[in-house]
PDB file of N, CA and C in Angstrom:
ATOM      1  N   UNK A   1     119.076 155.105 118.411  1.00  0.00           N
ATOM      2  CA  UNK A   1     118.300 156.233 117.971  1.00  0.00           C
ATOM      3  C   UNK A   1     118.649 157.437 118.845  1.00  0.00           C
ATOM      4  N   UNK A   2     118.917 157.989 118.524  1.00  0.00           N
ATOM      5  CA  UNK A   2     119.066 159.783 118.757  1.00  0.00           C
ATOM      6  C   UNK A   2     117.971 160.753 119.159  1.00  0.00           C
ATOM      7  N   UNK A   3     118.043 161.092 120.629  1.00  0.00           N
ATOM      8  CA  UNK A   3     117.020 162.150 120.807  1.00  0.00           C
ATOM      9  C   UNK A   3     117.064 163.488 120.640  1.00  0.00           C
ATOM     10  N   UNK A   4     115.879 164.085 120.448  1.00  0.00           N
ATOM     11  CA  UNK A   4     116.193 165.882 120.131  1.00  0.00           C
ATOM     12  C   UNK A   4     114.703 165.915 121.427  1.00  0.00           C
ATOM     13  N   UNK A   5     115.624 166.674 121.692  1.00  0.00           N
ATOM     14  CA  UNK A   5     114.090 167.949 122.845  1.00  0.00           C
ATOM     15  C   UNK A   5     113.741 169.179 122.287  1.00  0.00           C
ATOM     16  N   UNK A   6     112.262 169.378 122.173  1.00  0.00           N
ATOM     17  CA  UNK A   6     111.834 170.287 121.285  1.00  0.00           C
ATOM     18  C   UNK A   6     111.328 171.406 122.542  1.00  0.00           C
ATOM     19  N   UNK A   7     110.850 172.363 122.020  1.00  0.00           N
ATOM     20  CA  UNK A   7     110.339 173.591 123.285  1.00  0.00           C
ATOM     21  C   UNK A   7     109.084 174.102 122.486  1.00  0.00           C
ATOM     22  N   UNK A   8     107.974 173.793 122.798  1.00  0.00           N
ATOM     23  CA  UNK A   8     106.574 174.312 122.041  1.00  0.00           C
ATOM     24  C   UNK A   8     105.634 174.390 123.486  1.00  0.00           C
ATOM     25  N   UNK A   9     105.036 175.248 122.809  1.00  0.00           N
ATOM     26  CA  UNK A   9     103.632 175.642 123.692  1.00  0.00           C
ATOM     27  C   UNK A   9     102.852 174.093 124.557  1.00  0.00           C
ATOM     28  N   UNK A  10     102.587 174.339 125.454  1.00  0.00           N
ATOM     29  CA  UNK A  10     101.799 173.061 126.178  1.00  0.00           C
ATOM     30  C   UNK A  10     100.522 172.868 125.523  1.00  0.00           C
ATOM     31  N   UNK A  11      99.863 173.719 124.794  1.00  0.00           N
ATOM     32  CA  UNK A  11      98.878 173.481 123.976  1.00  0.00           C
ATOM     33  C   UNK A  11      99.148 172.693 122.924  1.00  0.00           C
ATOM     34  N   UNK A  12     100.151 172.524 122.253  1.00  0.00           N
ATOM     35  CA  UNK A  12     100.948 172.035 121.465  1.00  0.00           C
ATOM     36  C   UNK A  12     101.217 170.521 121.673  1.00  0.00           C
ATOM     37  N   UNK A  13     101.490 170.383 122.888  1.00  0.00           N
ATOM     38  CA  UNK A  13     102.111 169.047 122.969  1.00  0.00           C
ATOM     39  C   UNK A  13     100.872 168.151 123.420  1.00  0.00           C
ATOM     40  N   UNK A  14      99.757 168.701 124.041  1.00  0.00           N
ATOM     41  CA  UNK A  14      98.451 168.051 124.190  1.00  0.00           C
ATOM     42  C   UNK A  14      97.820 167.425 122.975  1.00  0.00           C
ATOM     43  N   UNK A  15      98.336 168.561 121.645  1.00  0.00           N
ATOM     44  CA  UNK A  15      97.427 167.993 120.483  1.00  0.00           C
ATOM     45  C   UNK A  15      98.116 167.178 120.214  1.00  0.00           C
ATOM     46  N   UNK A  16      99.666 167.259 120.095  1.00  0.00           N
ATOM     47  CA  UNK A  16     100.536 166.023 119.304  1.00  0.00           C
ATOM     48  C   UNK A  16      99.855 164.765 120.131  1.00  0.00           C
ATOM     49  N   UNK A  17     100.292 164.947 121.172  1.00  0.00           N
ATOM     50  CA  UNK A  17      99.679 163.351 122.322  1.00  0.00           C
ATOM     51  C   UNK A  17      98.377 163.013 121.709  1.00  0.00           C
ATOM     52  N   UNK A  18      97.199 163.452 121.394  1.00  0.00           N
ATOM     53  CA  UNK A  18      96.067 163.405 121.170  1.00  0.00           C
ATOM     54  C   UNK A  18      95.945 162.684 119.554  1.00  0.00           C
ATOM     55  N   UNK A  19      96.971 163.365 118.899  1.00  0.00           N
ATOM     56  CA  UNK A  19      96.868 162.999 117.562  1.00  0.00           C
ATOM     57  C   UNK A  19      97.623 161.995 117.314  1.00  0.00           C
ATOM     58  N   UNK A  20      98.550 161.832 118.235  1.00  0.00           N
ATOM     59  CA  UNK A  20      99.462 160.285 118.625  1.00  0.00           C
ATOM     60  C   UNK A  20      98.749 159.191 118.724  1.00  0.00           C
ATOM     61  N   UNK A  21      97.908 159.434 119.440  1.00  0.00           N
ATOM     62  CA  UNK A  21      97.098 158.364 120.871  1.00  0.00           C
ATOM     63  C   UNK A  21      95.717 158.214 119.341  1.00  0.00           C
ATOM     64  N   UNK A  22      95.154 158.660 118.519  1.00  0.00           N
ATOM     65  CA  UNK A  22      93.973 158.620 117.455  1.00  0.00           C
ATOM     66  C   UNK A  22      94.683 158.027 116.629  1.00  0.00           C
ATOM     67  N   UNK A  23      95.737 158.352 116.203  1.00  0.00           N
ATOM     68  CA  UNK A  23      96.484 156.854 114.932  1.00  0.00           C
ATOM     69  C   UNK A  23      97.568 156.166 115.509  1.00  0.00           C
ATOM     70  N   UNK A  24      97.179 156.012 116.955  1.00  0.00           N
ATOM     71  CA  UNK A  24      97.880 154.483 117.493  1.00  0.00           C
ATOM     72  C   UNK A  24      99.561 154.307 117.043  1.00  0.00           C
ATOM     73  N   UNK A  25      99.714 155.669 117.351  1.00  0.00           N
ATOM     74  CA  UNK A  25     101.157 155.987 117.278  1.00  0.00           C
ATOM     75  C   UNK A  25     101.543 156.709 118.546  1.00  0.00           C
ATOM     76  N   UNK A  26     102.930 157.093 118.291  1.00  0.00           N
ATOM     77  CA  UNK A  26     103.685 158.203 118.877  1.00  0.00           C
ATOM     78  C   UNK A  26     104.010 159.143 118.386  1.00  0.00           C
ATOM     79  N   UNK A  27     104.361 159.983 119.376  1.00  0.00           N
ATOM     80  CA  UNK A  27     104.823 161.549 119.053  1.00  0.00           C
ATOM     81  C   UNK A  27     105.849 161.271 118.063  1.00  0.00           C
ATOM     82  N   UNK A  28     106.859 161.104 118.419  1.00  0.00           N
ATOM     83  CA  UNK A  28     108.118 160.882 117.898  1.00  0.00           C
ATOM     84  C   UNK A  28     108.291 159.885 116.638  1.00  0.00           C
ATOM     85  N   UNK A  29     107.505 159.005 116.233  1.00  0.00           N
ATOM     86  CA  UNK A  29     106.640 158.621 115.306  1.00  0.00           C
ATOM     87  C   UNK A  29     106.309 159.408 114.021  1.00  0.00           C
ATOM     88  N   UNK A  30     105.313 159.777 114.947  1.00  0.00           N
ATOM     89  CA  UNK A  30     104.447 161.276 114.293  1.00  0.00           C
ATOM     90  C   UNK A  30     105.627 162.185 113.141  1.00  0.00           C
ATOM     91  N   UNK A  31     106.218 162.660 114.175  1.00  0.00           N
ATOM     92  CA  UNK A  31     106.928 163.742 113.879  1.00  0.00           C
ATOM     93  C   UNK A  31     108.295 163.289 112.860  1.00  0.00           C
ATOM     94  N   UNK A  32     108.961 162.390 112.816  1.00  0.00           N
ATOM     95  CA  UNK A  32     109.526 161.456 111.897  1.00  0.00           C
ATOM     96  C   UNK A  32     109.181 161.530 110.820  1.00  0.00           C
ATOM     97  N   UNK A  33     107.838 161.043 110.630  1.00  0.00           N
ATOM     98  CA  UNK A  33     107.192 160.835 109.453  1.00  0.00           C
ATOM     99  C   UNK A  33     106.397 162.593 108.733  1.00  0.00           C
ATOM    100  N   UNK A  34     106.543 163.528 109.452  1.00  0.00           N
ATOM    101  CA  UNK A  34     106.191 164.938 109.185  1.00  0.00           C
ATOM    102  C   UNK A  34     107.309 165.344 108.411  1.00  0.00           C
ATOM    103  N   UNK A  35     108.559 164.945 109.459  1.00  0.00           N
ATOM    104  CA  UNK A  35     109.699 165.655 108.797  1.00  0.00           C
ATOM    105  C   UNK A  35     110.432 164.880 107.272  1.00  0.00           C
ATOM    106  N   UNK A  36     109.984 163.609 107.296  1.00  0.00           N
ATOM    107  CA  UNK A  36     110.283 163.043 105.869  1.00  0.00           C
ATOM    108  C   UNK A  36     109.065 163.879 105.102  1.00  0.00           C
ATOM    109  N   UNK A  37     108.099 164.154 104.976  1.00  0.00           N
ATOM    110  CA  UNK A  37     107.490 164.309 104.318  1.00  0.00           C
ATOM    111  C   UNK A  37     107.849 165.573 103.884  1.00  0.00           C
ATOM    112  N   UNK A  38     108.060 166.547 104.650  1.00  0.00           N
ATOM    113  CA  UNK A  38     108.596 168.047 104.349  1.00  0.00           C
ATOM    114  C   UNK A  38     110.358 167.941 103.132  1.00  0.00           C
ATOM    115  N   UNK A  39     110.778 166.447 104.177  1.00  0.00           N
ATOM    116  CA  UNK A  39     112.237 166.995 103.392  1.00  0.00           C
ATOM    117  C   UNK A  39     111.714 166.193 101.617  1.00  0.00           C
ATOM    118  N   UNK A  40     110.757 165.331 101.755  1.00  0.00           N
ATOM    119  CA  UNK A  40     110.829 165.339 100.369  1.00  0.00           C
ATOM    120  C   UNK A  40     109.510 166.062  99.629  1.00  0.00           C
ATOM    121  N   UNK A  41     109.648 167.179  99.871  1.00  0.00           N
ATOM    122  CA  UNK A  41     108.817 167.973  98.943  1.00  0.00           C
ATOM    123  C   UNK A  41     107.262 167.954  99.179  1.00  0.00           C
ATOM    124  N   UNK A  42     106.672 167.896 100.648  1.00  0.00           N
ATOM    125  CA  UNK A  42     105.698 167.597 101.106  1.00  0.00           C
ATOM    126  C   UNK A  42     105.054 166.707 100.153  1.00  0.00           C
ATOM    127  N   UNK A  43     105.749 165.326 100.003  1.00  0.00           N
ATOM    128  CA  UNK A  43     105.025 164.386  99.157  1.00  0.00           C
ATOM    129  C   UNK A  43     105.175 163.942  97.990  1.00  0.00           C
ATOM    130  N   UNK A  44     105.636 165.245  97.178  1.00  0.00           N
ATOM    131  CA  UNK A  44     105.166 165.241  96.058  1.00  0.00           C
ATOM    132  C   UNK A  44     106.552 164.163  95.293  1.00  0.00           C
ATOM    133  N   UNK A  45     107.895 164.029  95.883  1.00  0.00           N
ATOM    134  CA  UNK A  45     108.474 162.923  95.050  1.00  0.00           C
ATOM    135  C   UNK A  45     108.169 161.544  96.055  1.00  0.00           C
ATOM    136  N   UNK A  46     107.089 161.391  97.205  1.00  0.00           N
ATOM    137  CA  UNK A  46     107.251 160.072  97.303  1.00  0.00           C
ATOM    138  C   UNK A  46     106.574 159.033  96.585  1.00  0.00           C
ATOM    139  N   UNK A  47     106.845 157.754  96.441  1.00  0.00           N
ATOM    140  CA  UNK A  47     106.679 156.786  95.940  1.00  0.00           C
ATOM    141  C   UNK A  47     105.111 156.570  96.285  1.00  0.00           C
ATOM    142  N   UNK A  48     104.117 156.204  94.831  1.00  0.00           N
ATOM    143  CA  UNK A  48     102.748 156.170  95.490  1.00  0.00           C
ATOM    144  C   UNK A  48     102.580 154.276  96.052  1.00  0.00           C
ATOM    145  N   UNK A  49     101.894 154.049  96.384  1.00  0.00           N
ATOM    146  CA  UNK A  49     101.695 153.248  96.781  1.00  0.00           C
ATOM    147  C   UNK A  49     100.523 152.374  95.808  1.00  0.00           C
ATOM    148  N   UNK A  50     100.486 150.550  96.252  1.00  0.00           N
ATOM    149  CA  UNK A  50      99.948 149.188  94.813  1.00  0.00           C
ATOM    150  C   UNK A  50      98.113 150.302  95.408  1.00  0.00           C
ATOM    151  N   UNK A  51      97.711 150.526  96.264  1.00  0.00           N
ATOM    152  CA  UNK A  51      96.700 150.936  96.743  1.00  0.00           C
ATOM    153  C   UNK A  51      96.569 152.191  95.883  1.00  0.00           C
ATOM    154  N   UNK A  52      97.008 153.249  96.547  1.00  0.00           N
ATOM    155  CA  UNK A  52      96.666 154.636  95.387  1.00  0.00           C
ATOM    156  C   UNK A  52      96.565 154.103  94.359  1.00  0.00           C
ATOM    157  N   UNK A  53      98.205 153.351  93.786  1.00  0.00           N
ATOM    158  CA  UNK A  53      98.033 153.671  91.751  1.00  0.00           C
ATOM    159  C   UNK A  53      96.595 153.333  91.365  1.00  0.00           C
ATOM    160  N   UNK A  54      95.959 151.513  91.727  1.00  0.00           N
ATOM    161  CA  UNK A  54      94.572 151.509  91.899  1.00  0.00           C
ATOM    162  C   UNK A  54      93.770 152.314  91.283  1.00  0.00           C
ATOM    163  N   UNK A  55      93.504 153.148  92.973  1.00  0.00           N
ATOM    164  CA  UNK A  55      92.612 154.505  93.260  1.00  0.00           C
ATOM    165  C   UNK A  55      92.515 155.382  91.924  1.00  0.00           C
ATOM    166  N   UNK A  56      94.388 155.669  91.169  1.00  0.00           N
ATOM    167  CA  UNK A  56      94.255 156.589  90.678  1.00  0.00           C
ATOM    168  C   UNK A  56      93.590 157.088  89.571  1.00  0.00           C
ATOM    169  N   UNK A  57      92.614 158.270  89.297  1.00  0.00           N
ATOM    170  CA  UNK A  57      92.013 158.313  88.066  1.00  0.00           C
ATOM    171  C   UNK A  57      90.661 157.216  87.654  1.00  0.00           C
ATOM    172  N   UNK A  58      90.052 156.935  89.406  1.00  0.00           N
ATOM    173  CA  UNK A  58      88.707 156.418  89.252  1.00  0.00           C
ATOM    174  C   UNK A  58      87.707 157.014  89.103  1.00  0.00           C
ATOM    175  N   UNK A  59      87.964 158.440  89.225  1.00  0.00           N
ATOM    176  CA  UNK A  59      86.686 159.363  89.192  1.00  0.00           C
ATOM    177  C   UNK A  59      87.163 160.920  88.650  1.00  0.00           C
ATOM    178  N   UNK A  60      86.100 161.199  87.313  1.00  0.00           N
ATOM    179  CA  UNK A  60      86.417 162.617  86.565  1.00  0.00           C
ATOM    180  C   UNK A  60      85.607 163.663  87.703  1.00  0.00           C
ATOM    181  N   UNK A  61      86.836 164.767  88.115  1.00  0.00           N
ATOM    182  CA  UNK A  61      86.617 165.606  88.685  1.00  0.00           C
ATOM    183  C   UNK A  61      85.873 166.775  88.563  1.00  0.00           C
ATOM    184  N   UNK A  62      85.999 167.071  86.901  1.00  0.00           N
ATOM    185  CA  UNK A  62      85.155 167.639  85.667  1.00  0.00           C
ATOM    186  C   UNK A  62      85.637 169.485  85.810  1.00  0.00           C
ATOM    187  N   UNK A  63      86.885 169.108  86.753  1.00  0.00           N
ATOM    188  CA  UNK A  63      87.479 170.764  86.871  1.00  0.00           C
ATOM    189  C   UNK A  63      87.383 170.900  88.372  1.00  0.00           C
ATOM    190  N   UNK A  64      86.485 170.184  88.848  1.00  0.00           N
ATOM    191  CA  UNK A  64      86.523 170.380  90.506  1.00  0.00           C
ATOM    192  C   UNK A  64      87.288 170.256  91.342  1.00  0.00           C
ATOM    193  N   UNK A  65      87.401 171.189  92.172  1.00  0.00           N
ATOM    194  CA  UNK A  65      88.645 170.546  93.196  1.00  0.00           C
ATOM    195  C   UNK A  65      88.075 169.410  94.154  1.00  0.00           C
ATOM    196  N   UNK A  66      89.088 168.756  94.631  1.00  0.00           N
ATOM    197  CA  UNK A  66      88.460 167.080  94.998  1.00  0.00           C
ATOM    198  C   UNK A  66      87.632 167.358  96.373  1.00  0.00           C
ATOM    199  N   UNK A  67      87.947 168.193  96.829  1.00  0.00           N
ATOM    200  CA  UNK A  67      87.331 168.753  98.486  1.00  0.00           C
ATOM    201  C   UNK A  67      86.061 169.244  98.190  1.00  0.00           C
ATOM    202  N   UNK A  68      85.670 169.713  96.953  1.00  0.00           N
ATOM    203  CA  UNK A  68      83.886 169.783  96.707  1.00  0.00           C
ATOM    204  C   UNK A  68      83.491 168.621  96.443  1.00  0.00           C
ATOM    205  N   UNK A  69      84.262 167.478  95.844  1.00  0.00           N
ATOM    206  CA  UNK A  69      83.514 165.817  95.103  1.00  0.00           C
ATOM    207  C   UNK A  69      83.070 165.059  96.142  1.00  0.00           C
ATOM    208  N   UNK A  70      84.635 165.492  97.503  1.00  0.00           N
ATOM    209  CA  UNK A  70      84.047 164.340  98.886  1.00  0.00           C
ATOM    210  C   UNK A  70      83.390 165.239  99.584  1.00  0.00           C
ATOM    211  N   UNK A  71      82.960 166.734  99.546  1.00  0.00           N
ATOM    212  CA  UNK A  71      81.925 167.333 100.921  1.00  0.00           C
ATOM    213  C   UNK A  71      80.495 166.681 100.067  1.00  0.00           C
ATOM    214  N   UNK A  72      80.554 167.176  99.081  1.00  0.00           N
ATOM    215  CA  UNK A  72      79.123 166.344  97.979  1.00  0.00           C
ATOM    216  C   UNK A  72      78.852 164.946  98.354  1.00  0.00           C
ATOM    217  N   UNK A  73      79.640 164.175  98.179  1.00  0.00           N
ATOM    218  CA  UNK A  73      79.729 162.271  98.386  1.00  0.00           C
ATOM    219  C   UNK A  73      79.453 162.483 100.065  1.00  0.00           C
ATOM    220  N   UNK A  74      80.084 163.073 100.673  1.00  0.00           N
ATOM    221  CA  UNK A  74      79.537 163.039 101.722  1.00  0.00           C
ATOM    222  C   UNK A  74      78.133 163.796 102.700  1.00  0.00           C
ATOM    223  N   UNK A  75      77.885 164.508 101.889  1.00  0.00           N
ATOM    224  CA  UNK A  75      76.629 165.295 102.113  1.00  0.00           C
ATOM    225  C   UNK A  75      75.578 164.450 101.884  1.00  0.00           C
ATOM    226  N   UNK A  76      75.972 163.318 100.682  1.00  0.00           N
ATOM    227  CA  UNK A  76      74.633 162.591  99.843  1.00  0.00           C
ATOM    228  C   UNK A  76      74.447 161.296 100.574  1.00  0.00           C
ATOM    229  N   UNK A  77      76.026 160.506 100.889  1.00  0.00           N
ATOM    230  CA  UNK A  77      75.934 160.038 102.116  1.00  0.00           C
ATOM    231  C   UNK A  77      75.321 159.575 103.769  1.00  0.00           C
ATOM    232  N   UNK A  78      75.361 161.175 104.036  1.00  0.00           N
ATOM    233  CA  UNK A  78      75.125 161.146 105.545  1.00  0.00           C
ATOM    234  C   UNK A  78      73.546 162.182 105.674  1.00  0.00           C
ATOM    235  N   UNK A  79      73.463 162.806 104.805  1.00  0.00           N
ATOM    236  CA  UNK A  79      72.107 163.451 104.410  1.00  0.00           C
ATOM    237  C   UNK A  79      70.961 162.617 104.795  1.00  0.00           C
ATOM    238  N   UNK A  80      70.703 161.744 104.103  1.00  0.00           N
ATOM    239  CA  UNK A  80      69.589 160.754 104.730  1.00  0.00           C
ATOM    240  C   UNK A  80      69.403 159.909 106.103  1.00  0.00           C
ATOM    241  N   UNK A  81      70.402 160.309 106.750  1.00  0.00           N
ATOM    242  CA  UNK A  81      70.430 159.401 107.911  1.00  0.00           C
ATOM    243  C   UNK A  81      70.002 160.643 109.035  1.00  0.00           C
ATOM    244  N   UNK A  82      69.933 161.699 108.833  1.00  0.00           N
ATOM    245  CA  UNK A  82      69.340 162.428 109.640  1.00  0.00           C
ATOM    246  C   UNK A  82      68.719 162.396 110.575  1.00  0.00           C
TER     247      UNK A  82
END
């Protein structure tokens, strides 16, 4: 494997470590899997996965964007535990 040295802000490299060290990965890891994702079209031609297809099209959005369905599901959620 082949190394590259990058030059970013020290603020920068605290969060990568941080966000490394929360999904029990690595930087270099991390960043691997950023840059596949960018070179294929941030996502949009990768292969979905037996899990998503599942998922897909379990719930009518009714025009909503999905980030109002889960702050809602989660408002109704965590609301009562107050």
């Amino acid at each position: 494997m082949a190394k590259l040295t990058l030059s970013v802000d020290a603020e920068i490299i605290e969060q990568a470590k941080r966000l490394a060290a929360e999904n029990h990965t690595s930087v270099s890891a991390m960043f691997a899997r950023f840059i596949r994702l960018l070179a294929n079209g941030a996502g949009g031609n990768m292969p979905i996965g037996k899990i998503a297809k599942k998922a897909s099209g379990m719930i009518d959005l009714k025009g909503r964007d999905y980030r109002d369905v889960l702050t809602d599901s989660l408002v109704d959620k965590y609301a009562a535990r107050s």
